[in-house]
Protein backbone atom coordinates (compact mmCIF):
# COMPACT_ATOMS: atom_id res chain seq x y z
CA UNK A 1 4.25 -6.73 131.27
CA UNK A 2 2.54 -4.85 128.66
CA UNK A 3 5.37 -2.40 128.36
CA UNK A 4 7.75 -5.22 127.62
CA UNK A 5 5.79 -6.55 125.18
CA UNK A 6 4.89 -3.49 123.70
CA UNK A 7 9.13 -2.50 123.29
CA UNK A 8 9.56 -5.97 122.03
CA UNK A 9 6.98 -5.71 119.33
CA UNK A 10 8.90 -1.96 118.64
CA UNK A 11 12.19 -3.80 118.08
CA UNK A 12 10.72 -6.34 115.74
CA UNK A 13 9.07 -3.51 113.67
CA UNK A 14 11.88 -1.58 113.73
CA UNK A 15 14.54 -4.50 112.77
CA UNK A 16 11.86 -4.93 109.54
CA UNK A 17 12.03 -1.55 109.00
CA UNK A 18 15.84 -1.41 108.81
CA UNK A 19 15.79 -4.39 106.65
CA UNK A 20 13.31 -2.55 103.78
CA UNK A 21 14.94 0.79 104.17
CA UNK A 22 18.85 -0.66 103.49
CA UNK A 23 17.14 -2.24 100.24
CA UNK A 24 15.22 0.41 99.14
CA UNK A 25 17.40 1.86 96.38
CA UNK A 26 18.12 -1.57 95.04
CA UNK A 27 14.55 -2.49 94.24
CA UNK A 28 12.64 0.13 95.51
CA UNK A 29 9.09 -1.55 94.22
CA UNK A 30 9.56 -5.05 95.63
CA UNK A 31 10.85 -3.15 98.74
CA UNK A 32 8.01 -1.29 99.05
CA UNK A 33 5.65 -3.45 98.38
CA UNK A 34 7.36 -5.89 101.69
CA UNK A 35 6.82 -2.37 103.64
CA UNK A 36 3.26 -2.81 103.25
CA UNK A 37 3.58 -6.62 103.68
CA UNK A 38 5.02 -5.32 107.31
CA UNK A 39 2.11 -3.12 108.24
CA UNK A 40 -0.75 -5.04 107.61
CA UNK A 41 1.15 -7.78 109.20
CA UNK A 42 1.85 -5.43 112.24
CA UNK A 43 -1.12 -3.19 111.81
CA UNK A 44 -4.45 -6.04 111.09
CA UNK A 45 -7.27 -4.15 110.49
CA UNK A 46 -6.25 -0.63 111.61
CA UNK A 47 -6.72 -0.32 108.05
CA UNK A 48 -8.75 -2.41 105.47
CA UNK A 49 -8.01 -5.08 103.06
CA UNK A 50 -8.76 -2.62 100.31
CA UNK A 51 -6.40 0.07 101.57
CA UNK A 52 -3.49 -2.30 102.07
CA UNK A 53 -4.41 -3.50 97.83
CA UNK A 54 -4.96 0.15 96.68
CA UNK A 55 -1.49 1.01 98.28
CA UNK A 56 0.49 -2.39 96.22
CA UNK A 57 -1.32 -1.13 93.24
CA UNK A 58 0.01 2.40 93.36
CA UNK A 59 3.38 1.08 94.01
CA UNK A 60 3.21 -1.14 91.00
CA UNK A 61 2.34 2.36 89.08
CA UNK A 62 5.84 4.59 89.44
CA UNK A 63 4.21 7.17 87.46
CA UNK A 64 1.16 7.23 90.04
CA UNK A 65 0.87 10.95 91.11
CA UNK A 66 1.12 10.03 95.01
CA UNK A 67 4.21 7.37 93.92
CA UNK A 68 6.19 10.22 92.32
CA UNK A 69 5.52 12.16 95.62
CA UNK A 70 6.47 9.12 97.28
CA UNK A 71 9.64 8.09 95.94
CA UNK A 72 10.24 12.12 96.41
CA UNK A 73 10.10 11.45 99.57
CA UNK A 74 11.98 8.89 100.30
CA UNK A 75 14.44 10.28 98.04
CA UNK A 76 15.34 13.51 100.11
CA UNK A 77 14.39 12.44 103.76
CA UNK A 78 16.76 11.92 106.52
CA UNK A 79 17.35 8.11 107.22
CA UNK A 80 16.61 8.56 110.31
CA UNK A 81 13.87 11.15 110.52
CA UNK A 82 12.27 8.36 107.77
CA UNK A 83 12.64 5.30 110.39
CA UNK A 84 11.50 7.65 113.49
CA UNK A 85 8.93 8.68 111.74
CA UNK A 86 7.85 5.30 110.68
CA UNK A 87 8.36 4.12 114.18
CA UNK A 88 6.89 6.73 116.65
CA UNK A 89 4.38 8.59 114.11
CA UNK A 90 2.92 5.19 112.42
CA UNK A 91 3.83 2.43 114.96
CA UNK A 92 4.09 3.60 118.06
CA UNK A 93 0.98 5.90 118.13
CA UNK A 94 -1.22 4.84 115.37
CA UNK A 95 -1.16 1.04 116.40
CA UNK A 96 0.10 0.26 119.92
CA UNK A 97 -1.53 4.18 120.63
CA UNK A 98 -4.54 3.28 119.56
CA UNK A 99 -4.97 0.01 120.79
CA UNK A 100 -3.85 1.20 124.11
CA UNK A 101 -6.06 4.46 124.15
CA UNK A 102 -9.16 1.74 122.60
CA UNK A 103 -8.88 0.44 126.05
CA UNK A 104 -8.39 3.25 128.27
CA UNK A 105 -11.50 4.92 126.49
CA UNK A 106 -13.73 1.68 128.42
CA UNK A 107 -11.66 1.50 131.37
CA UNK A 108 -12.03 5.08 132.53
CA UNK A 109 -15.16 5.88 130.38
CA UNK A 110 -14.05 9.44 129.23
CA UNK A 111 -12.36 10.40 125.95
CA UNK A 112 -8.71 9.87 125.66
CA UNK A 113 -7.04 12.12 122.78
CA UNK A 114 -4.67 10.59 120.15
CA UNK A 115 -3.08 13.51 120.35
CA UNK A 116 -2.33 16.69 122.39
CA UNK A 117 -1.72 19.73 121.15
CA UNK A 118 0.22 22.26 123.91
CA UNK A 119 1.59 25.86 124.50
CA UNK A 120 5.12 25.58 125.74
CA UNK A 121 4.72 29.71 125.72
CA UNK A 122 2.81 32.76 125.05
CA UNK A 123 5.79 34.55 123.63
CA UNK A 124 7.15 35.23 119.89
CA UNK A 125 9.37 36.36 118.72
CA UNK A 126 7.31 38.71 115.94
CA UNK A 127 4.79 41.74 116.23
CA UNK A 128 1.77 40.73 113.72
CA UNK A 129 -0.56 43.36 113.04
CA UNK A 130 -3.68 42.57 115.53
CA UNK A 131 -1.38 39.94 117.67
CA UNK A 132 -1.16 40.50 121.48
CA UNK A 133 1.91 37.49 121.55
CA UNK A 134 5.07 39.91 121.78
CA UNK A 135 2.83 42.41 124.02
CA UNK A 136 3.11 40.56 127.06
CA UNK A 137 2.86 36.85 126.17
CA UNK A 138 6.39 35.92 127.38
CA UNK A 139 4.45 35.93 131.27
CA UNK A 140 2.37 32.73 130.54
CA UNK A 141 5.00 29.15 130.04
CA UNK A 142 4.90 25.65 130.61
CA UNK A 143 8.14 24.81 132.34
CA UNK A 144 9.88 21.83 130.76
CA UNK A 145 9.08 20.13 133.62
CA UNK A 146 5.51 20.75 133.08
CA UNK A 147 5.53 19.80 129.48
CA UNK A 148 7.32 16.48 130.58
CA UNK A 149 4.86 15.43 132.80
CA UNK A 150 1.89 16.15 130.75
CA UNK A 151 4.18 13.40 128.18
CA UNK A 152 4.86 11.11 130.94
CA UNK A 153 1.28 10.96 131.77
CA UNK A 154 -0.19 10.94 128.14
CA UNK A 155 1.70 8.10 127.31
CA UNK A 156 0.25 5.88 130.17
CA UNK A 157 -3.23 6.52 128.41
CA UNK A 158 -1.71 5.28 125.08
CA UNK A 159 -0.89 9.26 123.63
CA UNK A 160 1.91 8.97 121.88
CA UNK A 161 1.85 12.27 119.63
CA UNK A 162 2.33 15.84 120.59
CA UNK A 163 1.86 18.96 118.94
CA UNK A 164 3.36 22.24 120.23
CA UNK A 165 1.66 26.04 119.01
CA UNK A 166 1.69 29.04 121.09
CA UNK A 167 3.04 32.35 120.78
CA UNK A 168 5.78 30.41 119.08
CA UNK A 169 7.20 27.50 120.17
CA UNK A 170 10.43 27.64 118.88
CA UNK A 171 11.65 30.69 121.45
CA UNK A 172 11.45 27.07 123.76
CA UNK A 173 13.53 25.11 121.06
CA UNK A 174 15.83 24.03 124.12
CA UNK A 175 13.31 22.66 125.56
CA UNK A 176 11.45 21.13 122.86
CA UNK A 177 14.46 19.08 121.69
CA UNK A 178 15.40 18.10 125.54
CA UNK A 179 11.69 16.56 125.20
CA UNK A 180 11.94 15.31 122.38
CA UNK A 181 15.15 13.13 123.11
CA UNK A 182 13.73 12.40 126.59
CA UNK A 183 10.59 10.77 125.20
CA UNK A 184 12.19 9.04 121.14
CA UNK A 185 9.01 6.42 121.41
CA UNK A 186 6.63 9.64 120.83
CA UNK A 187 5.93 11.90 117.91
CA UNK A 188 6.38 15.74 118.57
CA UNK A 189 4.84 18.54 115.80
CA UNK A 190 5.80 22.39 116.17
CA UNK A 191 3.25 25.15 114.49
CA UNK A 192 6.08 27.79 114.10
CA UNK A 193 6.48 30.67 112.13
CA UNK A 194 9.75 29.42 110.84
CA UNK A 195 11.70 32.64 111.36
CA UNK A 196 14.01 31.16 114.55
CA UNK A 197 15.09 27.62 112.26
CA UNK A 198 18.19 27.93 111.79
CA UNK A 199 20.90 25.24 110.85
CA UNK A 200 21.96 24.56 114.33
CA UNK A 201 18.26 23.51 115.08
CA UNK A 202 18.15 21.89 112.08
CA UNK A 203 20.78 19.44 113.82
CA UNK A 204 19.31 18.57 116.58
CA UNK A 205 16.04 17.93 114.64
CA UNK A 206 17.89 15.20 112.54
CA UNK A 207 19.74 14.09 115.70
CA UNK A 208 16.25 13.50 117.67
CA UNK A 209 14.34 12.62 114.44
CA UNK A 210 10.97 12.71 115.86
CA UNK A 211 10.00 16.46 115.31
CA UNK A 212 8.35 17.59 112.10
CA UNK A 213 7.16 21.43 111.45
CA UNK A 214 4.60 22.89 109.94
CA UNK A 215 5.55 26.75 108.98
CA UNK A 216 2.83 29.64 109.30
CA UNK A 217 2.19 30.96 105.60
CA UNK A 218 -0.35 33.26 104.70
CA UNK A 219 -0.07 33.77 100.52
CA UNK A 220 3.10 35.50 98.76
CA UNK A 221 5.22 38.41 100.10
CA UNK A 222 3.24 41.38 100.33
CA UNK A 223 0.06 39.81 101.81
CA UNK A 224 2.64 37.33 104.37
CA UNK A 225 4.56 40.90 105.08
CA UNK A 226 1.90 43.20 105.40
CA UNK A 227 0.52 41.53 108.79
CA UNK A 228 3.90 39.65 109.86
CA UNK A 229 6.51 42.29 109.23
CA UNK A 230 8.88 43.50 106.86
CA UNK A 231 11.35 40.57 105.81
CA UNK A 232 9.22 37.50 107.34
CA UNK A 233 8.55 36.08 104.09
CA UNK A 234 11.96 36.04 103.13
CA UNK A 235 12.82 34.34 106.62
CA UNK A 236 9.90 31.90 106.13
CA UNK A 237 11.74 30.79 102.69
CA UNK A 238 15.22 30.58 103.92
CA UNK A 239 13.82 28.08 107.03
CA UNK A 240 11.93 26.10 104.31
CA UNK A 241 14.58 26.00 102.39
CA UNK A 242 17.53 24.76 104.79
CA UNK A 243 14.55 22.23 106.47
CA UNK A 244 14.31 20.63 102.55
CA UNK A 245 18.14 20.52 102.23
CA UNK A 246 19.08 19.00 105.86
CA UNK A 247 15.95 16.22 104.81
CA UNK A 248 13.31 17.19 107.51
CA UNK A 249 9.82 16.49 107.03
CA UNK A 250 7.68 19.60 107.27
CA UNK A 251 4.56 21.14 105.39
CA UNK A 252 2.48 24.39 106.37
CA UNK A 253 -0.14 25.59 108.48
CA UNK A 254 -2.63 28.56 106.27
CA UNK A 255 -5.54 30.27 107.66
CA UNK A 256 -7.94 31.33 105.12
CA UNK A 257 -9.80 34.13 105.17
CA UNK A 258 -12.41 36.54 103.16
CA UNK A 259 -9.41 37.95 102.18
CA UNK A 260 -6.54 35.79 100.97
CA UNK A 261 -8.46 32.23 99.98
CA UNK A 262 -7.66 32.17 96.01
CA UNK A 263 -4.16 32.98 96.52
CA UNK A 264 -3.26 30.38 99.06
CA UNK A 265 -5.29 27.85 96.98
CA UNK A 266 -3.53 28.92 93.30
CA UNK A 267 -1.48 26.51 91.12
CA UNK A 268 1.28 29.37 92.03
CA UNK A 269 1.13 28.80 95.55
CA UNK A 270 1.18 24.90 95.71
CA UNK A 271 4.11 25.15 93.11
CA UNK A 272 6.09 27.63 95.62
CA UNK A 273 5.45 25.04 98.65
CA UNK A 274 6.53 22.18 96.64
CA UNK A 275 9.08 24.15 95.08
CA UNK A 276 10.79 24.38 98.49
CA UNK A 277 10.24 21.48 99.62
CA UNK A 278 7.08 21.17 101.54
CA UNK A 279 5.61 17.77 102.06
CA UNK A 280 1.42 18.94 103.60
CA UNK A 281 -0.55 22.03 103.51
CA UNK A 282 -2.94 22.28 107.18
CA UNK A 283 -6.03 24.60 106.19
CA UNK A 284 -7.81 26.23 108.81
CA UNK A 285 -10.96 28.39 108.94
CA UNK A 286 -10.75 31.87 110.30
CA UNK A 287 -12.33 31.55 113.41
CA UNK A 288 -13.68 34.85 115.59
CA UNK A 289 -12.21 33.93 118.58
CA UNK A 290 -11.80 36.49 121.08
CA UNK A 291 -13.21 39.86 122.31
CA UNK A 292 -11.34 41.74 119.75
CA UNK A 293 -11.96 38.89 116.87
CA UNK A 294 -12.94 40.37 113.03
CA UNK A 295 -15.44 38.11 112.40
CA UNK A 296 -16.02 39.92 109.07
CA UNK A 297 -13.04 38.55 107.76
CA UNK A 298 -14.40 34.92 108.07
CA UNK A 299 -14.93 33.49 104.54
CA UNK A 300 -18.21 33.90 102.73
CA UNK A 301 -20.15 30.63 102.11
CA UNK A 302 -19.64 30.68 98.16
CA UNK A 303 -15.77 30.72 99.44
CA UNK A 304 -15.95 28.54 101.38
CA UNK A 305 -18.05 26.15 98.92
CA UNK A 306 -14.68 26.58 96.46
CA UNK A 307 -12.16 25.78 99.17
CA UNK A 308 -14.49 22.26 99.51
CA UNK A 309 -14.39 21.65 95.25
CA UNK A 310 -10.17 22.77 95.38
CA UNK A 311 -8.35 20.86 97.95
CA UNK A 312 -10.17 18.54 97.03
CA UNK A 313 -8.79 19.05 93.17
CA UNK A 314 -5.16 19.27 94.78
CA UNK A 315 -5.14 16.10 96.04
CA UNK A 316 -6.95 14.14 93.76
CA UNK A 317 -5.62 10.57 93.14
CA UNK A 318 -4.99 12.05 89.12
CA UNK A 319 -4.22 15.89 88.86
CA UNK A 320 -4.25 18.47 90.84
CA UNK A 321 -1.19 18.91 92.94
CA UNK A 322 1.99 16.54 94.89
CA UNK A 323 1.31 17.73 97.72
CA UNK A 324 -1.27 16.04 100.86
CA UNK A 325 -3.67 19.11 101.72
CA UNK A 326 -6.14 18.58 104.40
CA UNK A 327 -9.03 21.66 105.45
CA UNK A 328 -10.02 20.72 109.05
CA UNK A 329 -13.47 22.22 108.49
CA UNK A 330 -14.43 20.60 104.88
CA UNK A 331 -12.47 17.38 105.96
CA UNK A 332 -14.95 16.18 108.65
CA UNK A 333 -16.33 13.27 107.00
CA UNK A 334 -12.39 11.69 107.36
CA UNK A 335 -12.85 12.01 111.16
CA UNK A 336 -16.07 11.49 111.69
CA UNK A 337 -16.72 15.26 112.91
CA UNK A 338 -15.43 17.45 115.43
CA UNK A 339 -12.06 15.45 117.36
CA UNK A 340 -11.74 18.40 120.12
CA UNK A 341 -13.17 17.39 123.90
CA UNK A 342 -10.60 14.63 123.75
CA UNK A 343 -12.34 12.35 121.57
CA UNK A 344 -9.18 12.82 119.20
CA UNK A 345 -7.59 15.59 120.86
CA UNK A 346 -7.43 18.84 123.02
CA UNK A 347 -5.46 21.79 123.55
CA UNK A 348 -3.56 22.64 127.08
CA UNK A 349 -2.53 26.86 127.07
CA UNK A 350 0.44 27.91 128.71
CA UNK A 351 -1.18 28.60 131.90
CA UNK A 352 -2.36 25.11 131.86
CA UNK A 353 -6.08 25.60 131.27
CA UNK A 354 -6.89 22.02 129.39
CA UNK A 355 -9.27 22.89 126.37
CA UNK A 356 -11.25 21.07 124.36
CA UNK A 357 -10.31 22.80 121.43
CA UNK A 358 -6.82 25.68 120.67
CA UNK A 359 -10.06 27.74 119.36
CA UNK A 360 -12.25 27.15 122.30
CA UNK A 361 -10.75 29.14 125.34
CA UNK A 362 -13.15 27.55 128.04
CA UNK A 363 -12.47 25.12 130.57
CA UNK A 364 -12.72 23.65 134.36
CA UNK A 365 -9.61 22.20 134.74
CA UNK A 366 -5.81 23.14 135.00
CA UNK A 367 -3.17 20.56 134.88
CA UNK A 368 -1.11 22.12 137.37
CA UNK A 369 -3.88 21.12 140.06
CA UNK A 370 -5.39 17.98 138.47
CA UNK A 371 -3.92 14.74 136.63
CA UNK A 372 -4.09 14.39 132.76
CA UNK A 373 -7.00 11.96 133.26
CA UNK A 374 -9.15 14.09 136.11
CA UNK A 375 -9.10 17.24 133.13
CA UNK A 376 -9.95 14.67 130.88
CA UNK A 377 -13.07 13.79 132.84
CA UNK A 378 -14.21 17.59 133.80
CA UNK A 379 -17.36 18.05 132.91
CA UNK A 380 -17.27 19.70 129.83
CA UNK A 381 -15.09 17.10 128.31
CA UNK A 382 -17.78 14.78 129.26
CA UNK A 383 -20.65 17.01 127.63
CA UNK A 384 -18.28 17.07 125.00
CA UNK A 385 -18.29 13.06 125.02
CA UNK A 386 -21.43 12.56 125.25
CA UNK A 387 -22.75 14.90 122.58
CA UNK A 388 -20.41 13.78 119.55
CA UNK A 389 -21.06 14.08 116.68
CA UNK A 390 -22.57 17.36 116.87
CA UNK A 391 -24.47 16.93 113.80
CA UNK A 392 -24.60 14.29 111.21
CA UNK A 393 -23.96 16.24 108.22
CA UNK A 394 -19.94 16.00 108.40
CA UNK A 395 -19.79 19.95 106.54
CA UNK A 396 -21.12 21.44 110.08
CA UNK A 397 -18.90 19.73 112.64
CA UNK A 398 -18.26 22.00 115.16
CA UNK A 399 -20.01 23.33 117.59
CA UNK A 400 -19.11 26.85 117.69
CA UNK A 401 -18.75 27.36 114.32
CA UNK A 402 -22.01 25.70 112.62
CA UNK A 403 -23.76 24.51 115.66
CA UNK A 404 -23.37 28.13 118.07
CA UNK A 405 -25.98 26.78 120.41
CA UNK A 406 -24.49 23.84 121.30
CA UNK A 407 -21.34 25.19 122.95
CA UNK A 408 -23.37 27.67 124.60
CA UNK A 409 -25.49 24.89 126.70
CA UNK A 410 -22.60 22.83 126.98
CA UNK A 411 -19.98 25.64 128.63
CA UNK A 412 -23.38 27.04 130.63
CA UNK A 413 -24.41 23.87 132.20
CA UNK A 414 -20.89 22.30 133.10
CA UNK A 415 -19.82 25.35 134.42
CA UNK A 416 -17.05 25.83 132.57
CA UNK A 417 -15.16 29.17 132.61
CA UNK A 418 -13.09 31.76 130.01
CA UNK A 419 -9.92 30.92 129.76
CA UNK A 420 -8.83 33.01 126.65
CA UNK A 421 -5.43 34.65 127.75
CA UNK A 422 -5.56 37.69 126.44
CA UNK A 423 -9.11 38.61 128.03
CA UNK A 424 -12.24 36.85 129.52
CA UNK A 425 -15.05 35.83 126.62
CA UNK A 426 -18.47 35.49 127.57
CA UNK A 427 -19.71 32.47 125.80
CA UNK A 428 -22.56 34.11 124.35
CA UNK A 429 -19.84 36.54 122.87
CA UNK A 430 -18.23 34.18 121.00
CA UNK A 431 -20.89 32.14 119.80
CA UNK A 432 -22.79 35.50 118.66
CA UNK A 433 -20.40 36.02 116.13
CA UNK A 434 -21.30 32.28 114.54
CA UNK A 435 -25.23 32.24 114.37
CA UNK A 436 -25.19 34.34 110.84
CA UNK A 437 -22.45 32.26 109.61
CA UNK A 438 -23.97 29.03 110.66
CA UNK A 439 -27.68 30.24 109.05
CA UNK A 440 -25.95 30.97 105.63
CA UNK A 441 -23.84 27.97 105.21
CA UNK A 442 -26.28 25.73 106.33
CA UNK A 443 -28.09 25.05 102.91
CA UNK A 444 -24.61 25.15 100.97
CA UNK A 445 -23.71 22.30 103.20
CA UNK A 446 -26.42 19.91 103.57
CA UNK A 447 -26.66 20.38 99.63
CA UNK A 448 -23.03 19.62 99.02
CA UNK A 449 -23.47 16.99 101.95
CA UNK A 450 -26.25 14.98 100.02
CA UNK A 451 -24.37 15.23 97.32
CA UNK A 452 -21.56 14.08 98.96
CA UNK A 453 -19.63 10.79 97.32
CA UNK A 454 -17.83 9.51 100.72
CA UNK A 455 -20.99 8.40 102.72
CA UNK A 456 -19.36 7.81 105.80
CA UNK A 457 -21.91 8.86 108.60
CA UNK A 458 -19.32 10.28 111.00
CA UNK A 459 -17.86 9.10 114.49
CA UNK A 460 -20.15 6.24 116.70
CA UNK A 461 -20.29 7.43 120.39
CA UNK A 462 -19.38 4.62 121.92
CA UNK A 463 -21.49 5.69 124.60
CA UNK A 464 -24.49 5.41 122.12
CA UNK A 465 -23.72 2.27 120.39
């Protein structure tokens, strides 16, 4: 019953949808503004009143920064990548998903992810300097009808969007389209490193219309080429630029390091993403994960201070850069902390190993033994759970990064194991690499915390409510 009136309420959006989207170009304002009409009607108080009035005011503005990147991209998008997306990414999993997973959290009283992030493979396609992928990672897959099943059952807990790393994903591309048509309510995402797009994928991503990218860039071409390989750059640019003219939604994905964080935060590098047509910028620490990790290439705490004060200059409401830039480890406050443990999502490897985290390579349960929801409730998802927030400054979220001691009692006393694929890390391994880190950026943060304008105080347990 809930099903049926779940596709029923899908129609109805998706009629209203149609409706704004044919009369966009006539009035594109008074369209726009009904759009947003629709979603509060649809969406209540998933939002609040003063989001759904900030949004009619920028529309009234057209020369509103985040308009222009608007109308940009309604502009150059696929029709139909625009309505799936609307559908499956903002219907379909951020309201009926979350109202469902809402629920499920009570019923089964464990975390259930909004999202799951998965390794169809091991394998790529690429050599990077200090990578072990094209070594021997084309041993460890998912079979499709792994992958499937991991979707079927996600989507009776409410999960309704699925991201897809590896190796790289796109040696499956098969696959990942075959999924991606099987399952059209759900949103798929691909971390790639763009080099195998070409315009016969580019097809079937406009004929599924529910699979975005986000392309691996790591600054301009020498720095991108010294560690990827002669001519990746170049490939990187081509996929970009065939993704902007075919009117696919896709952004980037840019690890920052000690070595390369003011150029992939210049005005020169947001100008060559937006230049070709990228739509979102993913930052992500440097984290020392594994036995032969470099953790002196993580960023210093002055750097990482700047990376705070500049994305959040790029995206400013007036300024900065059009383009939506988000740093998962200065960002917390948005989230209310650390989302791994399946509180807003976790990672399954390609030997099906469910993580709480695609940087923390521990677990106790394999999906090729248990059900989505029994690795959901192993017991370190559950210390995981029942621990969140890890701390209530929003700057030191996770708890292997800033909070090393936590993920050591947490993997000790649940038991769980190494899963890392490449070789076996002792907990105390890992987290050695983080209790210097965490020491020095603790005083940066909790200054730049009390400082802090957005006072949110981070994610309620509901367990502690």
């Amino acid at each position: 019953m809930a099903g049926m009136v779940q596709s029923v309420e899908r129609k109805a959006f998706g009629i209203a949808a149609d409706a704004v989207q044919k009369s966009l170009n006539r009035d594109r304002e008074k369209e726009l503004l009904k759009l947003v009409d629709l979603t509060e009607r649809f969406m209540g108080d998933n939002f609040s009143a003063e989001s759904y009035e900030a949004a009619r005011n920028m529309i009234r503005n057209p020369e509103h920064k985040w308009m222009r990147y608007a109308n940009r991209l309604l502009d150059e998008t696929d029709p139909h990548v625009a309505k799936m997306t609307a559908l499956n990414l903002g219907f379909q999993a951020a309201f009926l998903g979350t109202k469902t997973i809402r629920k499920m959290r009570t019923v089964h009283d464990c975390n259930i992810p909004w999202l799951i992030l998965m390794d169809p493979t091991s394998a790529c396609n690429l050599h990077c300097t200090g990578c072990w992928a094209a070594e021997y990672g084309n041993k460890l897959n998912l079979s499709y009808e792994e992958l499937d099943d991991i979707v079927t059952q996600g989507k009776e807990l409410g999960i309704y969007f699925y991201m897809m790393t590896g190796g790289e994903p796109l040696v499956r591309k098969a696959d990942i389209l075959r999924l991606c048509e099987k399952h059209n309510e759900c949103a798929f995402h691909c971390y790639t490193n763009g080099t195998l797009v070409d315009q016969a994928f580019c097809d079937g991503m406009k004929r599924v219309g529910n699979l975005s990218l986000s392309i691996s860039l790591e600054g301009f071409e020498e720095a991108n080429d010294f560690r990827r390989g002669s001519g990746v750059y170049e490939k990187v640019i081509r996929a970009m630029d065939l993704l902007h003219k075919n009117g696919l939604i896709f952004g980037n994905s840019v690890c920052y390091t000690r070595k390369n964080v003011k150029a992939v935060t210049s005005d020169e590098f947001f100008d060559l993403l937006i230049e070709h047509g990228s739509r979102f910028a993913w930052y992500f620490h440097l984290m020392p994960v594994g036995m032969n990790a470099a953790p002196e290439l993580m960023p210093t705490k002055e750097q990482r201070e700047y990376m705070y004060h500049r994305l959040r200059e790029v995206r400013a409401m007036e300024g900065g850069k059009e383009i939506f830039v988000m740093d998962f480890q200065n960002d917390g406050e948005y989230v209310g902390g650390c989302i791994a443990g399946g509180r807003n999502y976790c990672h399954i490897n390609p030997k099906g190993d469910v993580e709480p985290c695609v940087f923390i390579h521990y677990s106790g349960a394999n999906i090729r033994e248990k059900s989505l929801l029994e690795c959901l409730k192993q017991p370190l998802f559950m210390a995981y759970r029942d621990r969140q927030p890890f701390h209530e400054n929003m700057l030191r979220p996770c708890p292997m990064l800033e909070n090393p001691e936590i993920l050591q009692d947490m993997v000790r006393k649940t038991g769980a194991v190494s899963t890392d694929v490449e070789e076996q890390e002792p907990v105390e391994h890992l987290c050695g690499k983080c209790v210097e880190y965490a020491r020095e950026w603790k005083d940066t943060a909790d200054r730049l915390w009390e400082a802090h304008p957005y006072r949110q105080t981070g994610y309620t347990n509901y367990k502690k409510k």
